[in-house]
PDB file of N, CA and C in Angstrom:
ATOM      1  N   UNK A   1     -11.711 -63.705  18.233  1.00  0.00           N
ATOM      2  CA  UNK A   1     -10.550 -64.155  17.534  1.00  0.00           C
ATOM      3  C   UNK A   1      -9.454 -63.120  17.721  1.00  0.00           C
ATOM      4  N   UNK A   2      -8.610 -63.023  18.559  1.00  0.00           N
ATOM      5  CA  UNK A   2      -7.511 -62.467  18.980  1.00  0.00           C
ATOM      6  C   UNK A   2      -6.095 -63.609  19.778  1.00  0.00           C
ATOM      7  N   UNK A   3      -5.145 -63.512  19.385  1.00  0.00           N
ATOM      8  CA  UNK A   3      -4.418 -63.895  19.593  1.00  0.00           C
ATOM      9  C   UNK A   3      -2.584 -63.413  19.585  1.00  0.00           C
ATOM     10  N   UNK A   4      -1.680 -63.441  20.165  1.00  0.00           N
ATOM     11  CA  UNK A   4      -0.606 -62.529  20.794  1.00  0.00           C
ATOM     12  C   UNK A   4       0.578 -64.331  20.656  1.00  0.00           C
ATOM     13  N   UNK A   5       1.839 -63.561  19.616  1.00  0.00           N
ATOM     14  CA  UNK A   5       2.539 -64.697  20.325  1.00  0.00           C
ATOM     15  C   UNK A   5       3.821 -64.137  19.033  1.00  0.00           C
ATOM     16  N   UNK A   6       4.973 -65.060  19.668  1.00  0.00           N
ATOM     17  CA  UNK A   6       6.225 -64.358  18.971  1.00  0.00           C
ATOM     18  C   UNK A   6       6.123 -65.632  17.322  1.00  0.00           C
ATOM     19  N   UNK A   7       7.601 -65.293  17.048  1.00  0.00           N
ATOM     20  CA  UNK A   7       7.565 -66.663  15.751  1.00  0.00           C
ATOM     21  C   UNK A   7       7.524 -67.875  17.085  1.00  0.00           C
ATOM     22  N   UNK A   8       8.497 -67.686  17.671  1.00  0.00           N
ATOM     23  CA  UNK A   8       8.582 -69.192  18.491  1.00  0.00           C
ATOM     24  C   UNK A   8       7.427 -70.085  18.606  1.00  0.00           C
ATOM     25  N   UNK A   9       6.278 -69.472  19.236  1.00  0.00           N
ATOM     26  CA  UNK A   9       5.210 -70.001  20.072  1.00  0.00           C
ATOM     27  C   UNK A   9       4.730 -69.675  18.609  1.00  0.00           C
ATOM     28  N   UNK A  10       4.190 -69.390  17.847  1.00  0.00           N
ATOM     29  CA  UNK A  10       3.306 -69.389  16.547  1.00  0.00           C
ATOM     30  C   UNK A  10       4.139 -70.625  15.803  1.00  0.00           C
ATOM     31  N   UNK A  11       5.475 -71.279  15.633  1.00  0.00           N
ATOM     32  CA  UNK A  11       5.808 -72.481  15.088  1.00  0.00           C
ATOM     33  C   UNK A  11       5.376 -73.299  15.883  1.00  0.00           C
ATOM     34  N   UNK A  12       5.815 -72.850  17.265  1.00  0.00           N
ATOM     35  CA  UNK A  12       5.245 -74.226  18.006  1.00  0.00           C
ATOM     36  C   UNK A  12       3.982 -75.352  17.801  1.00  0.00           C
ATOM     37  N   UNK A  13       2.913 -74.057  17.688  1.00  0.00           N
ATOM     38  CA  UNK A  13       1.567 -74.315  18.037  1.00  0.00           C
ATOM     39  C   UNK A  13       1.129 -74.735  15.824  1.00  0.00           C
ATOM     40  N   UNK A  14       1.936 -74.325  15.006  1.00  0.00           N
ATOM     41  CA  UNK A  14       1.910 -75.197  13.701  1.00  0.00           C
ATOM     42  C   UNK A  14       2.440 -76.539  13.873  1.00  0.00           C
ATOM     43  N   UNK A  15       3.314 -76.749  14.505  1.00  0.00           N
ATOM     44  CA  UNK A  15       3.902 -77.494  13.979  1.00  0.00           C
ATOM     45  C   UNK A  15       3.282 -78.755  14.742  1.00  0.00           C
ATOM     46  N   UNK A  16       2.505 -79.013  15.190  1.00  0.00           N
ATOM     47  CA  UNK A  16       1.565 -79.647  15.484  1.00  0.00           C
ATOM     48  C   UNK A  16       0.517 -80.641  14.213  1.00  0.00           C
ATOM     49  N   UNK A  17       0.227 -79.242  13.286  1.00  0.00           N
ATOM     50  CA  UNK A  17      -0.203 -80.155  12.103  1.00  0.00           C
ATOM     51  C   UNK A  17       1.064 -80.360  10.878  1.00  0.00           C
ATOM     52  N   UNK A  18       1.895 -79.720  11.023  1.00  0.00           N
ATOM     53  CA  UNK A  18       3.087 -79.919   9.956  1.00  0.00           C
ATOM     54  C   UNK A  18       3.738 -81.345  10.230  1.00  0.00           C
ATOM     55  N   UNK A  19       4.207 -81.772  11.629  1.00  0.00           N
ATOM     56  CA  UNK A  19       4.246 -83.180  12.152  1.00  0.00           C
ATOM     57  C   UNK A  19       3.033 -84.294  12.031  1.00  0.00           C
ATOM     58  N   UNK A  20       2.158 -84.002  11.480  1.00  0.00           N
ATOM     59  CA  UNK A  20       1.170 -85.256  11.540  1.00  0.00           C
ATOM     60  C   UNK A  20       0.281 -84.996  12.992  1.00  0.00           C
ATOM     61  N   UNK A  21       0.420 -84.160  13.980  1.00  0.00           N
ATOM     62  CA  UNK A  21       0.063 -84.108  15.562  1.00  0.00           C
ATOM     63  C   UNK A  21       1.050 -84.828  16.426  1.00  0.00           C
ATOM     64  N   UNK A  22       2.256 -85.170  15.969  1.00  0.00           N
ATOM     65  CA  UNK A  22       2.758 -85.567  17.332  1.00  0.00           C
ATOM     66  C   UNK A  22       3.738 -84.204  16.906  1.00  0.00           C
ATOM     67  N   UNK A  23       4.148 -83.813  18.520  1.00  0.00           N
ATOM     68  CA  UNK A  23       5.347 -83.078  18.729  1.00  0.00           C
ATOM     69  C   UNK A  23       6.025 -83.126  19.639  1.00  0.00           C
ATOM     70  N   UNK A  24       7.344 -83.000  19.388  1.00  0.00           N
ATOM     71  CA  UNK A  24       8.284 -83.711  21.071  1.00  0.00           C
ATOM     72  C   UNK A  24       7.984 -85.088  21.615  1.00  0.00           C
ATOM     73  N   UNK A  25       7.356 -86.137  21.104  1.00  0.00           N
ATOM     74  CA  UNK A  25       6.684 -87.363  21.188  1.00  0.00           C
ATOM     75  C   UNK A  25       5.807 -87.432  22.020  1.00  0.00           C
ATOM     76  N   UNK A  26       4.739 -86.451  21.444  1.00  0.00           N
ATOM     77  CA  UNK A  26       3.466 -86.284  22.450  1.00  0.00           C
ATOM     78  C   UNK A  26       2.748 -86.164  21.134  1.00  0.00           C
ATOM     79  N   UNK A  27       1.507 -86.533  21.784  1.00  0.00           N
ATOM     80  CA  UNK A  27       0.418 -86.865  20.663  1.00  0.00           C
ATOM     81  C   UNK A  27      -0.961 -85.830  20.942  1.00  0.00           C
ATOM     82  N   UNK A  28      -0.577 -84.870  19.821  1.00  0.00           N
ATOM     83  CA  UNK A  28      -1.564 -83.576  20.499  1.00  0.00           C
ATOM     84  C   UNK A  28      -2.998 -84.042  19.757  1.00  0.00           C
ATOM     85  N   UNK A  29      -2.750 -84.390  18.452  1.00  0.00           N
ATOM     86  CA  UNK A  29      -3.882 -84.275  17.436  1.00  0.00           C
ATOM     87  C   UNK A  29      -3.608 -85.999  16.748  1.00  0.00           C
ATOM     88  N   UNK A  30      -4.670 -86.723  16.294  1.00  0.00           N
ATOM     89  CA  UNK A  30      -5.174 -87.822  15.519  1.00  0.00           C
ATOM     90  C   UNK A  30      -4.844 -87.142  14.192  1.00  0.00           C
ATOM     91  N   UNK A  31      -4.553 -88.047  13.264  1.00  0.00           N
ATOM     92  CA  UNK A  31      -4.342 -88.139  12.150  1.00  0.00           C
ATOM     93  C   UNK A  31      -5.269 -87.606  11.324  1.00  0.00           C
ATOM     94  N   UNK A  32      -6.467 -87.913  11.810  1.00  0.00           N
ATOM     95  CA  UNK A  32      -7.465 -87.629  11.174  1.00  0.00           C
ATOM     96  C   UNK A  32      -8.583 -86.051  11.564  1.00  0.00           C
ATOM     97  N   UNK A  33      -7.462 -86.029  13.182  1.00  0.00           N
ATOM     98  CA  UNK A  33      -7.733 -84.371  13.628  1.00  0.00           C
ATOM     99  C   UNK A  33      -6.941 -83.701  12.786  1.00  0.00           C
ATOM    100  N   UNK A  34      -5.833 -83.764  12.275  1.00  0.00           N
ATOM    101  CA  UNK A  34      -5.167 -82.911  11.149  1.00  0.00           C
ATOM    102  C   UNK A  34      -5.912 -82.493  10.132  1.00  0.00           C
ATOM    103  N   UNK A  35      -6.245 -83.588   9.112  1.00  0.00           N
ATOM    104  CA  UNK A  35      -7.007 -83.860   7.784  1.00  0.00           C
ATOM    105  C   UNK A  35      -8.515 -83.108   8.356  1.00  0.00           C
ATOM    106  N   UNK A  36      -9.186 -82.872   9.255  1.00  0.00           N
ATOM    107  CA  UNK A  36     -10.557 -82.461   9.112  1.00  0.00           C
ATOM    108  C   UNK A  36      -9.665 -80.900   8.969  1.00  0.00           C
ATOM    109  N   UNK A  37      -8.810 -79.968   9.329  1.00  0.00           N
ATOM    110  CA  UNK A  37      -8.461 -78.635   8.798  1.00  0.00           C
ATOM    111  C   UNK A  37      -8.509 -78.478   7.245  1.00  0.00           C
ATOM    112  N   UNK A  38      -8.753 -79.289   6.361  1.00  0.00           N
ATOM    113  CA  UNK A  38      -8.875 -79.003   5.215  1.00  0.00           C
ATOM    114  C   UNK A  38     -10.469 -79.617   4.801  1.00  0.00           C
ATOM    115  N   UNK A  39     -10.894 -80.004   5.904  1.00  0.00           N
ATOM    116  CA  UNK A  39     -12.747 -79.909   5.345  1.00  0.00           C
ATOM    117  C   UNK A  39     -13.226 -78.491   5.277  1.00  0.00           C
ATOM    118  N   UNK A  40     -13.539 -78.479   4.272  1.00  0.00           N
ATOM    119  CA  UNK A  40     -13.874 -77.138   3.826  1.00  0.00           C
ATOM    120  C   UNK A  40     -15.327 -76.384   4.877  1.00  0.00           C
ATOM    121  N   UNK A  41     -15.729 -75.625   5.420  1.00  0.00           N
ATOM    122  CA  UNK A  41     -16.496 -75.368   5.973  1.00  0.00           C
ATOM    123  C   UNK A  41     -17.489 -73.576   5.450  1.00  0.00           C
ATOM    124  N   UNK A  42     -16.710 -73.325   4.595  1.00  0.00           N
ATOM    125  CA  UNK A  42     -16.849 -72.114   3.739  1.00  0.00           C
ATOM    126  C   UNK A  42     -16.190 -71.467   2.543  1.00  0.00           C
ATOM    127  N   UNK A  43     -17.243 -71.538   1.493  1.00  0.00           N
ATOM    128  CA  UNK A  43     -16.635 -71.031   0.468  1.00  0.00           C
ATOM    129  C   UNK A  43     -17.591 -70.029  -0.390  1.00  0.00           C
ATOM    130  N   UNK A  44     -17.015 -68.952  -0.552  1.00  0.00           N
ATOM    131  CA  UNK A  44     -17.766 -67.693  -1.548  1.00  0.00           C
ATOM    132  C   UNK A  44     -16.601 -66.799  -1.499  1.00  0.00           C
ATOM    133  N   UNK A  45     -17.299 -65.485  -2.069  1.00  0.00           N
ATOM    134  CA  UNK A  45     -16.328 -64.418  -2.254  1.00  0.00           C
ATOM    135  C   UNK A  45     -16.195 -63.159  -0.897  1.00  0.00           C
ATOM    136  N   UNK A  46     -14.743 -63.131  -0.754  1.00  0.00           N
ATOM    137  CA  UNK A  46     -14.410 -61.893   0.099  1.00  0.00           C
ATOM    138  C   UNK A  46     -15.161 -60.951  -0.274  1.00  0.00           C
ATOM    139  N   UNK A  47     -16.128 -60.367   0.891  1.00  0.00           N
ATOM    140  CA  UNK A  47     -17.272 -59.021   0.349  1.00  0.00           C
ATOM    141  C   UNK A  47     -16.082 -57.600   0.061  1.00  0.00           C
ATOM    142  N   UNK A  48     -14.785 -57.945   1.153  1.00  0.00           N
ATOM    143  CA  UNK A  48     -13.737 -56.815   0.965  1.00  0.00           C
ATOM    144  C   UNK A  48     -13.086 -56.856  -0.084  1.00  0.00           C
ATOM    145  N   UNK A  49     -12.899 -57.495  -0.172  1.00  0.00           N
ATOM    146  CA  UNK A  49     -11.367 -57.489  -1.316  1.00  0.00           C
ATOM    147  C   UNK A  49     -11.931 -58.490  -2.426  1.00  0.00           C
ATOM    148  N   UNK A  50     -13.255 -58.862  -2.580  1.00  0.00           N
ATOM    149  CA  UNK A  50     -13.259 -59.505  -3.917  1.00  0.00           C
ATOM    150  C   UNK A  50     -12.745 -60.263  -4.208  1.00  0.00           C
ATOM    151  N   UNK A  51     -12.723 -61.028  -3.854  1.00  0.00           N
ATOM    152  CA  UNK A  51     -11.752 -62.311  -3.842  1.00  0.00           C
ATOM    153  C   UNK A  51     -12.356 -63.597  -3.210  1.00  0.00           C
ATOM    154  N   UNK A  52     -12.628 -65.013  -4.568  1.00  0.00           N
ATOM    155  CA  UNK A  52     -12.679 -66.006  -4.015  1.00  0.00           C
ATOM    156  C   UNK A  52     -11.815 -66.377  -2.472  1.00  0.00           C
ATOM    157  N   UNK A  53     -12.594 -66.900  -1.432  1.00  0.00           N
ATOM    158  CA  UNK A  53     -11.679 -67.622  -0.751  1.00  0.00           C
ATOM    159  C   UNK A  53     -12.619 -69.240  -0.037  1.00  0.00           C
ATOM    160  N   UNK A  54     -11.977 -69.866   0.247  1.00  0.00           N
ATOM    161  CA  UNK A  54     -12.657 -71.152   1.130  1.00  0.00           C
ATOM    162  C   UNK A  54     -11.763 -70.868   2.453  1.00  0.00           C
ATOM    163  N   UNK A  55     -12.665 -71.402   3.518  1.00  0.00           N
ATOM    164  CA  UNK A  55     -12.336 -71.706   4.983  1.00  0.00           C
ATOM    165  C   UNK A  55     -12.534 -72.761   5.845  1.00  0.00           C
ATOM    166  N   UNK A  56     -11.919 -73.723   6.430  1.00  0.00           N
ATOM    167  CA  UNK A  56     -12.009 -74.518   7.401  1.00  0.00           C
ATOM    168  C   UNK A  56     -12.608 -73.979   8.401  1.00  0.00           C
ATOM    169  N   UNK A  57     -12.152 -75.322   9.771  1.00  0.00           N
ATOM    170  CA  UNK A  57     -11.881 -74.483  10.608  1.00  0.00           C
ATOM    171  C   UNK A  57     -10.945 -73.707  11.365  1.00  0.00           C
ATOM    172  N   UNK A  58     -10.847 -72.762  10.770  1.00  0.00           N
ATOM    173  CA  UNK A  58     -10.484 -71.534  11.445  1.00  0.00           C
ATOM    174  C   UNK A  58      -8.667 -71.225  10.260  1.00  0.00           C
ATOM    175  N   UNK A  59      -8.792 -71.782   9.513  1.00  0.00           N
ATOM    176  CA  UNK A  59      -7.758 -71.392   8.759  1.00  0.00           C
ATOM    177  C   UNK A  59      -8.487 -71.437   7.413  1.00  0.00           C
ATOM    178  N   UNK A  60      -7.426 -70.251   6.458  1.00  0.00           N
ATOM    179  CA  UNK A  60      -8.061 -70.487   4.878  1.00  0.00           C
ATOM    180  C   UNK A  60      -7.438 -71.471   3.952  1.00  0.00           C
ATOM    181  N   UNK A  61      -8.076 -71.979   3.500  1.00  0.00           N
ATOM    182  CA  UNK A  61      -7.833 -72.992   2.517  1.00  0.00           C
ATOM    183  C   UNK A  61      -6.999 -72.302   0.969  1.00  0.00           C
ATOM    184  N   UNK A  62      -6.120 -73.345   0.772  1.00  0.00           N
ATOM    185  CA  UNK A  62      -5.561 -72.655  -0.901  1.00  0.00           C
ATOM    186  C   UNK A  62      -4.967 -74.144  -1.277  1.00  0.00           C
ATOM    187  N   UNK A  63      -5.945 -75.178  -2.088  1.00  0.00           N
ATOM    188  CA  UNK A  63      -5.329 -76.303  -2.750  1.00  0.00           C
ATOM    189  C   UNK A  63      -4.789 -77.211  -1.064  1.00  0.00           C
ATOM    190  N   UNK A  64      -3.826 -78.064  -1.238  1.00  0.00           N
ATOM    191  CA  UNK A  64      -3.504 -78.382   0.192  1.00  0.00           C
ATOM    192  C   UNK A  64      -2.393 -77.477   1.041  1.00  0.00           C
ATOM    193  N   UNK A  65      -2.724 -76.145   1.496  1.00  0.00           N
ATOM    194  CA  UNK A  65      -2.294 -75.542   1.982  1.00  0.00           C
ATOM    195  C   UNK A  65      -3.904 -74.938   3.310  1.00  0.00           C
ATOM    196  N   UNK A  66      -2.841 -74.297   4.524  1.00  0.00           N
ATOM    197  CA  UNK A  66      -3.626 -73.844   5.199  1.00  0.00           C
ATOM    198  C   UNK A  66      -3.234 -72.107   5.531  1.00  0.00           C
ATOM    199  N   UNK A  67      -3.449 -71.197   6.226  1.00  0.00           N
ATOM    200  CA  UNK A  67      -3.282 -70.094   6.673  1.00  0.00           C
ATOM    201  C   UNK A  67      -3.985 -69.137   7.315  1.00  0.00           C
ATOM    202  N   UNK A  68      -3.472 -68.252   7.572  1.00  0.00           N
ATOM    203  CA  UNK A  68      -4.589 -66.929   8.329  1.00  0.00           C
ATOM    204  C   UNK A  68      -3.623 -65.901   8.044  1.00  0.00           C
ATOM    205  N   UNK A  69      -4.506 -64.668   8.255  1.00  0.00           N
ATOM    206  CA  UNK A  69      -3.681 -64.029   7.996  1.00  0.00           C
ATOM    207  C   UNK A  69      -3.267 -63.032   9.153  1.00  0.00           C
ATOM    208  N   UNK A  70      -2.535 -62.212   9.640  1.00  0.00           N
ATOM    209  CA  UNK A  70      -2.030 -61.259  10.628  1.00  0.00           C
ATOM    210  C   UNK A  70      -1.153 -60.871  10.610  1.00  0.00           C
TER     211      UNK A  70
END
């Protein structure tokens, strides 16, 4: 899990699920490829920081919100 990119290309590559999956009228992701980012795939406590968290895939969950952090 490493990844390199400015704001530009880091909105780009959101805004993919912020649009529903279409962007520029291209159809990256199903409707229902969006909605599985909030199937929960992990939930307990941060062993670091103590702290409830839940995780998809590959982003953290908070109510209907998504994120990571860096």
């Amino acid at each position: 899990m490493n990844g390199h990119g400015n704001v530009r290309s880091v909105a780009a590559v959101q805004s993919v699920l912020a649009c529903g999956g279409t962007v520029g009228g291209v159809r990256l992701l199903s409707p229902h490829g969006c909605e599985r980012v909030f199937d929960e795939q992990f939930g307990g406590t941060d062993r670091v920081r103590d702290y409830p968290v839940r995780w998809d895939i590959g982003y953290q969950l908070e109510n209907r919100t998504c994120s990571w952090g860096g």
